[in-house]
Protein backbone atom coordinates (compact mmCIF):
# COMPACT_ATOMS: atom_id res chain seq x y z
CA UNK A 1 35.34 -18.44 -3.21
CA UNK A 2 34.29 -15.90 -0.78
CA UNK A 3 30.53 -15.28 0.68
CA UNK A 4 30.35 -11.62 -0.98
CA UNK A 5 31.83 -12.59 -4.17
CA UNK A 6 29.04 -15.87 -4.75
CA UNK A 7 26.63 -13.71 -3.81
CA UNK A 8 27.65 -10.71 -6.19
CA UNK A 9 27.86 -13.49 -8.76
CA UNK A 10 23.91 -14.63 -7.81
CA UNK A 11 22.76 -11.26 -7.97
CA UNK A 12 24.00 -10.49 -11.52
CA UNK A 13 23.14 -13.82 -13.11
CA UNK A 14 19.57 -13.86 -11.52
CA UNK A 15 18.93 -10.28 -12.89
CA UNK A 16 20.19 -11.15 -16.52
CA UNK A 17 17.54 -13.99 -16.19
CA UNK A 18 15.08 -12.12 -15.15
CA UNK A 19 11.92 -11.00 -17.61
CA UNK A 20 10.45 -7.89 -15.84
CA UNK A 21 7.02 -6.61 -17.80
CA UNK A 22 6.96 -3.06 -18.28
CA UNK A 23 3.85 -1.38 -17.63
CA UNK A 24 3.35 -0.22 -21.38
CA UNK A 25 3.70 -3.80 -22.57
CA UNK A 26 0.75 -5.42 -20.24
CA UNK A 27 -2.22 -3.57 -21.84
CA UNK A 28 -4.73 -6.12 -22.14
CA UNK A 29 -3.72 -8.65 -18.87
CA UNK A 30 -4.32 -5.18 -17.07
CA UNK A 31 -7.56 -4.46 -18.58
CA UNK A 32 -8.90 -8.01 -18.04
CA UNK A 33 -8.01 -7.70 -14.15
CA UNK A 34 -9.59 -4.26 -13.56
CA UNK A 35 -12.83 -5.48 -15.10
CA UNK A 36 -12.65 -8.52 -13.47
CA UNK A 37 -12.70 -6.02 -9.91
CA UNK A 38 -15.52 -4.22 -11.53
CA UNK A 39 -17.48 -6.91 -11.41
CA UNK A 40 -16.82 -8.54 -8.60
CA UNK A 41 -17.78 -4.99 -6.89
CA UNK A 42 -20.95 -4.69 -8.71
CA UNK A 43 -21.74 -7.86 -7.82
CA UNK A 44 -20.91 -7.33 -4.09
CA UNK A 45 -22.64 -3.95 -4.38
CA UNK A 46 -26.08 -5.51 -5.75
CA UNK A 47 -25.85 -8.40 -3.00
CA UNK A 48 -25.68 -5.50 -0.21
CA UNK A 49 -28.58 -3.97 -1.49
CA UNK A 50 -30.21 -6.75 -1.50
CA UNK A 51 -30.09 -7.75 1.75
């Protein structure tokens, strides 16, 4: 079997396997991680001033 045609063959059964999140569908994950950054800036903020 040639090179190009193994890795043709790779690339298509890789991307069938593949489970790619769309934005739309990773409401709440998303919302946990930017208040997760909020907080960690507040805190970092409130240390700083501290200081």
């Amino acid at each position: 079997m040639p090179a190009q045609s193994r890795f043709v063959k790779s690339i298509v059964s890789t991307s069938k396997s593949q489970d790619v999140k769309m934005p739309w569908t990773r409401g709440a994950t998303r919302k946990a991680m930017i208040a997760r950054r909020q907080k960690a800036t507040i805190k970092a903020v409130s240390v700083a001033k501290s200081a």
